[in-house]
PDB file of N, CA and C in Angstrom:
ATOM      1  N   UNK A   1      40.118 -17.970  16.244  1.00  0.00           N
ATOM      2  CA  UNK A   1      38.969 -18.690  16.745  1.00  0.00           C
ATOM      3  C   UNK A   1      37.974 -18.952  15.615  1.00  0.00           C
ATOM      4  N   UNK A   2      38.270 -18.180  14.935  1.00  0.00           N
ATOM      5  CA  UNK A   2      36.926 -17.750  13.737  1.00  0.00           C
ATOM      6  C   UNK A   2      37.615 -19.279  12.920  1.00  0.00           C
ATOM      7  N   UNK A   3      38.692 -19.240  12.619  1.00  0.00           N
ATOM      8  CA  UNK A   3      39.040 -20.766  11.687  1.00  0.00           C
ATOM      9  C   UNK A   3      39.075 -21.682  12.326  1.00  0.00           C
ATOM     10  N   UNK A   4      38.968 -21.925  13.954  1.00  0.00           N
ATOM     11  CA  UNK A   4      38.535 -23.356  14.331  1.00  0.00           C
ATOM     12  C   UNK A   4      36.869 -23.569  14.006  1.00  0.00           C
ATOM     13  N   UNK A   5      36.221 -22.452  13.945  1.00  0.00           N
ATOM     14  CA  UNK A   5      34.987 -23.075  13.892  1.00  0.00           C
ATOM     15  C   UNK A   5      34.422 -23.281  12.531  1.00  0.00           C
ATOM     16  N   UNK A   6      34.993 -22.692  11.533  1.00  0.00           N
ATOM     17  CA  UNK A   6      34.830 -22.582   9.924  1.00  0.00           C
ATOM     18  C   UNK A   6      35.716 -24.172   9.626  1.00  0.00           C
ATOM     19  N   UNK A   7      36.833 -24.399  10.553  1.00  0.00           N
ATOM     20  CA  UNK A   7      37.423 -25.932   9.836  1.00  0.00           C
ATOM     21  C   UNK A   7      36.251 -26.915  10.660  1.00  0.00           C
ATOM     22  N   UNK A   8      35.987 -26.646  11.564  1.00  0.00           N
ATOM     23  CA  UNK A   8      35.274 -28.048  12.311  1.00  0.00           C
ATOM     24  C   UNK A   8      33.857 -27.939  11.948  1.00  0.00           C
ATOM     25  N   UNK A   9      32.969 -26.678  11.210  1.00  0.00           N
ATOM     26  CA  UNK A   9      31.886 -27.211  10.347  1.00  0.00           C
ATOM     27  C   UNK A   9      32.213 -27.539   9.207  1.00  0.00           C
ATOM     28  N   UNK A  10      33.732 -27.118   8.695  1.00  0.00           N
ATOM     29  CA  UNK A  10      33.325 -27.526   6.759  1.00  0.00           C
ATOM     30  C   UNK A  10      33.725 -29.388   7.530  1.00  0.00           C
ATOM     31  N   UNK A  11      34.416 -29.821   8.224  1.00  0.00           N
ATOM     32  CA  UNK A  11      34.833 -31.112   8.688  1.00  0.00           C
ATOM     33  C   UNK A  11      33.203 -31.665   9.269  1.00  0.00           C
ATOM     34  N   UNK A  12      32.499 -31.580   9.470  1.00  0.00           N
ATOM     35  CA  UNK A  12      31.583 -32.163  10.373  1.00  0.00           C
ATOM     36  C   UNK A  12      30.431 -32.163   9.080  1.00  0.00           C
ATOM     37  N   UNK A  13      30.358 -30.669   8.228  1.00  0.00           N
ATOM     38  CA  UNK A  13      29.563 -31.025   7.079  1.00  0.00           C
ATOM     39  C   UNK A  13      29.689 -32.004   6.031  1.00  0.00           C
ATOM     40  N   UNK A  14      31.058 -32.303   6.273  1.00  0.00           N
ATOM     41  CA  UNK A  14      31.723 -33.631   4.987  1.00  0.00           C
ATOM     42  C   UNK A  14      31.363 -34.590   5.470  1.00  0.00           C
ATOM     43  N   UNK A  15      30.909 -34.828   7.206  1.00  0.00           N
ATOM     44  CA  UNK A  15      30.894 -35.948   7.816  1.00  0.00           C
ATOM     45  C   UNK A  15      29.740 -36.530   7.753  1.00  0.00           C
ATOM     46  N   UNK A  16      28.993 -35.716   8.092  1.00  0.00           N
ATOM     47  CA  UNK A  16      26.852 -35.839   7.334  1.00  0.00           C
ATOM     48  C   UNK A  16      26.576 -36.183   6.284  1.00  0.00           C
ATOM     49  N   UNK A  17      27.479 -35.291   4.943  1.00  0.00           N
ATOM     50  CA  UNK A  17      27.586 -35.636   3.515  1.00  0.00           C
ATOM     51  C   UNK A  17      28.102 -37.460   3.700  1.00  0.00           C
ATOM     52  N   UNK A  18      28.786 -37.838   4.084  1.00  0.00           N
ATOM     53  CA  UNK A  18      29.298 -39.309   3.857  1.00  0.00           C
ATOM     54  C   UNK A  18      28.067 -40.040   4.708  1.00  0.00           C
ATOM     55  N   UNK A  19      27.461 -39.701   5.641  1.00  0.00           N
ATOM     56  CA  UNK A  19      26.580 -40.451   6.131  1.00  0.00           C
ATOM     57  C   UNK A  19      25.496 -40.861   5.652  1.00  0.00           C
ATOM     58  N   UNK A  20      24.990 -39.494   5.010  1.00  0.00           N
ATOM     59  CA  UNK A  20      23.860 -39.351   4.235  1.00  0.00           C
ATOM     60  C   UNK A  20      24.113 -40.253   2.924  1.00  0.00           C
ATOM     61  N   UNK A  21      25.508 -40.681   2.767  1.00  0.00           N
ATOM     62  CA  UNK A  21      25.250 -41.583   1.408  1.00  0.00           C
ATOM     63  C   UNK A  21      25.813 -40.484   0.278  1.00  0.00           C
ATOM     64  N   UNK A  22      26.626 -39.635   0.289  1.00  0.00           N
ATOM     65  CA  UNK A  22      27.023 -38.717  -0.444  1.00  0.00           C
ATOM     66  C   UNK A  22      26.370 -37.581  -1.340  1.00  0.00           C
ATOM     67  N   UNK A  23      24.841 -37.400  -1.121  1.00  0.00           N
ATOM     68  CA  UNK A  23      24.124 -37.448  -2.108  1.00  0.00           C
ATOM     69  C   UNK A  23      24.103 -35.862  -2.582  1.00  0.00           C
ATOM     70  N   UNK A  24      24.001 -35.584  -3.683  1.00  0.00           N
ATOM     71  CA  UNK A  24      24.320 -34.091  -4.637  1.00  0.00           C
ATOM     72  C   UNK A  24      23.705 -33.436  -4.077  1.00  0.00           C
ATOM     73  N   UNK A  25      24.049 -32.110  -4.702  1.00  0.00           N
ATOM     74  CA  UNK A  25      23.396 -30.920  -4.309  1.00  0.00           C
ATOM     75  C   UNK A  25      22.685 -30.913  -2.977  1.00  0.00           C
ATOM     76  N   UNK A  26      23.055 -31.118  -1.843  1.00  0.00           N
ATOM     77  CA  UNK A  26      23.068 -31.080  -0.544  1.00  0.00           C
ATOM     78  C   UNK A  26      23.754 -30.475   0.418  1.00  0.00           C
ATOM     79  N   UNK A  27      24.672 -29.649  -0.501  1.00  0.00           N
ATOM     80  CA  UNK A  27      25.834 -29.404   0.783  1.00  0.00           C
ATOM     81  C   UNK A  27      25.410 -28.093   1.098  1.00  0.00           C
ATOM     82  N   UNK A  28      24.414 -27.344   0.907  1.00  0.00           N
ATOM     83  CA  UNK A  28      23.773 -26.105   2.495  1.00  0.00           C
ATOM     84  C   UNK A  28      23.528 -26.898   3.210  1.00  0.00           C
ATOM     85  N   UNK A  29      22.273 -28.186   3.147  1.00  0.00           N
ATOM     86  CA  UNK A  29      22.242 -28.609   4.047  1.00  0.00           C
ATOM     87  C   UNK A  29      22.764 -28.959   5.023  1.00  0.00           C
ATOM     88  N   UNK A  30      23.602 -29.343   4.229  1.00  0.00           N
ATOM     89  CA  UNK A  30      24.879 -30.386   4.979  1.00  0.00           C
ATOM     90  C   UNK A  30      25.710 -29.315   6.278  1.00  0.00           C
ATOM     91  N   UNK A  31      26.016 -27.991   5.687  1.00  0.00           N
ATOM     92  CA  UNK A  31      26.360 -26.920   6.184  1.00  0.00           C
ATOM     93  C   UNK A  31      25.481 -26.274   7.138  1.00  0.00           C
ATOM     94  N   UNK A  32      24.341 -26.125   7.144  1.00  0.00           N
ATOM     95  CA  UNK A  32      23.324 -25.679   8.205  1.00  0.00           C
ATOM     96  C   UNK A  32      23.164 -26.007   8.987  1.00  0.00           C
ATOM     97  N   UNK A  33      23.185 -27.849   8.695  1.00  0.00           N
ATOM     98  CA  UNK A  33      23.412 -28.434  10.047  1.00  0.00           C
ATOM     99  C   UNK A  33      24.261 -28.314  11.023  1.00  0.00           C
ATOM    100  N   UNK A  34      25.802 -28.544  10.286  1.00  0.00           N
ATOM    101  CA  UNK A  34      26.854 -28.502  10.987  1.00  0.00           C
ATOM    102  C   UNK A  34      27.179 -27.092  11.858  1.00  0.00           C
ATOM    103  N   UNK A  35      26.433 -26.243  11.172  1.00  0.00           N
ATOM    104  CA  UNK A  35      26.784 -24.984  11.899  1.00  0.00           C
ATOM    105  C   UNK A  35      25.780 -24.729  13.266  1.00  0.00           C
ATOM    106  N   UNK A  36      24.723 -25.094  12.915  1.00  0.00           N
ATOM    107  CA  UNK A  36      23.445 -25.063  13.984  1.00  0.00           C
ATOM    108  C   UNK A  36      24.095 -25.976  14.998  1.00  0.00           C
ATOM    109  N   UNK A  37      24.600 -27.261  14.911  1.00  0.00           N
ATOM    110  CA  UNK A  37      25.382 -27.857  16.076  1.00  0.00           C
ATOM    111  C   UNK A  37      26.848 -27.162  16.587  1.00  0.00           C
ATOM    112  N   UNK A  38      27.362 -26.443  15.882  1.00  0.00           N
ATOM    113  CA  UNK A  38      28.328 -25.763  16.478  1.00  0.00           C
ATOM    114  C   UNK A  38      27.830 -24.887  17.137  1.00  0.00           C
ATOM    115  N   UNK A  39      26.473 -24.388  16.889  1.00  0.00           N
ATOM    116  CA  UNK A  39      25.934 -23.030  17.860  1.00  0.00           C
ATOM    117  C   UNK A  39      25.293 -23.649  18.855  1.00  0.00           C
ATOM    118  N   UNK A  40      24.907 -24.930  18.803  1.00  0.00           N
ATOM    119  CA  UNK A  40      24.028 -25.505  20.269  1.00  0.00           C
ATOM    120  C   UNK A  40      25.155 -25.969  21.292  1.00  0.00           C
ATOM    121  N   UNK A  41      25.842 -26.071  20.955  1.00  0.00           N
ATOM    122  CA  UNK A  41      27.248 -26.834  21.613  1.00  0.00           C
ATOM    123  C   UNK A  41      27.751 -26.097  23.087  1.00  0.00           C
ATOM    124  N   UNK A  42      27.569 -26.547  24.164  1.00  0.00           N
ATOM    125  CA  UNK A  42      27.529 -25.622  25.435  1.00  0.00           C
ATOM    126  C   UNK A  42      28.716 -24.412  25.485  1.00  0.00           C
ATOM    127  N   UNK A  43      29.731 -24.535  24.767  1.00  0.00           N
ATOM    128  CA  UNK A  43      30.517 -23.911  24.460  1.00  0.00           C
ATOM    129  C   UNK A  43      31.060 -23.530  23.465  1.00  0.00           C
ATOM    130  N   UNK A  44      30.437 -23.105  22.839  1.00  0.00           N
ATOM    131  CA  UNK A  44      30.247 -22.586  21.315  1.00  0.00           C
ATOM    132  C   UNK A  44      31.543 -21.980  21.157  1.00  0.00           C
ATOM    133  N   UNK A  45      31.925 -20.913  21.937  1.00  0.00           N
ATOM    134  CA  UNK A  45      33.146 -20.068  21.836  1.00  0.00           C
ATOM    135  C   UNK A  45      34.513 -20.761  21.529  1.00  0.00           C
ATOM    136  N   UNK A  46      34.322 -21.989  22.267  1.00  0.00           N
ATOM    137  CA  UNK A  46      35.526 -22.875  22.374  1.00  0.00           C
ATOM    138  C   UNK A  46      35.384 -23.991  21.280  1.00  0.00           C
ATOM    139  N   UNK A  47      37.014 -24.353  20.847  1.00  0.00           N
ATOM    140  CA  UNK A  47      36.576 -25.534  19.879  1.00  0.00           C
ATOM    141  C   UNK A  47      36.652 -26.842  20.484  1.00  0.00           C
ATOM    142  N   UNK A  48      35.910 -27.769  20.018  1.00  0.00           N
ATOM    143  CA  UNK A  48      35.629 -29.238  20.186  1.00  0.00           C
ATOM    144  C   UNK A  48      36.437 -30.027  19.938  1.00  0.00           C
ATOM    145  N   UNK A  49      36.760 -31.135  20.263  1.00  0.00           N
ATOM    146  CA  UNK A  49      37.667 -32.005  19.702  1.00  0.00           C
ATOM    147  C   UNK A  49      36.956 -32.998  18.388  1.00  0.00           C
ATOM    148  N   UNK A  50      36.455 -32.867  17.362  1.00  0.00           N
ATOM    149  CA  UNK A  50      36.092 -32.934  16.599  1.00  0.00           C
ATOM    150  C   UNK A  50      36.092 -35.007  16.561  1.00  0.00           C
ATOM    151  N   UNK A  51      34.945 -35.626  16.161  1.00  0.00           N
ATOM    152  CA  UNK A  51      35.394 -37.271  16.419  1.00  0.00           C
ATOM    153  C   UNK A  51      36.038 -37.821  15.772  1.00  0.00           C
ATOM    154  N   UNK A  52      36.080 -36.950  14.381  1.00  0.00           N
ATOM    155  CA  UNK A  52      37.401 -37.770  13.613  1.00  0.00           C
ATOM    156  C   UNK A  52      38.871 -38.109  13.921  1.00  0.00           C
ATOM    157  N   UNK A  53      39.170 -36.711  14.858  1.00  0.00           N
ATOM    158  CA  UNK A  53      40.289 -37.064  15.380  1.00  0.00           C
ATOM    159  C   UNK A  53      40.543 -37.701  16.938  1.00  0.00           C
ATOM    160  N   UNK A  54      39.783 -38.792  17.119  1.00  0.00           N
ATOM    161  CA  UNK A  54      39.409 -39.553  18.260  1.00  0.00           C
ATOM    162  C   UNK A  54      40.390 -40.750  17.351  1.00  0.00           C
ATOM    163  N   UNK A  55      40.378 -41.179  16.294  1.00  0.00           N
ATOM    164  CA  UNK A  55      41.039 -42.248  15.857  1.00  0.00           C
ATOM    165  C   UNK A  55      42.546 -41.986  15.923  1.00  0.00           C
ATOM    166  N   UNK A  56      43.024 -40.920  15.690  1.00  0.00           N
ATOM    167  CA  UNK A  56      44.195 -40.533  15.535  1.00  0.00           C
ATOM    168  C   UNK A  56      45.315 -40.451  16.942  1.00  0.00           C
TER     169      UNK A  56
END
């Protein structure tokens, strides 16, 4: 459980990083975020289907 939620923030922090325009030395941020939304997420315990893989 512990590596679905460690792959779907380092995945969701890369996803902010590209949004944001790639920009340096950003990636706690980038990481704080992603993790703070994995903890607000009504089901935190459980993993998400992440939107990248909505294309797939």
């Amino acid at each position: 459980m512990e590596n679905d939620r460690e792959e779907w923030i380092a995945r969701r922090a890369y996803e902010l990083w590209e949004q944001a325009g790639q920009p340096e030395s950003q990636e706690h941020e980038h990481w704080a975020q992603a993790s703070a939304e994995w903890e607000s997420r009504p089901n935190a315990s459980e993993p998400e289907r992440p939107s990248w893989d909505e294309d797939e």
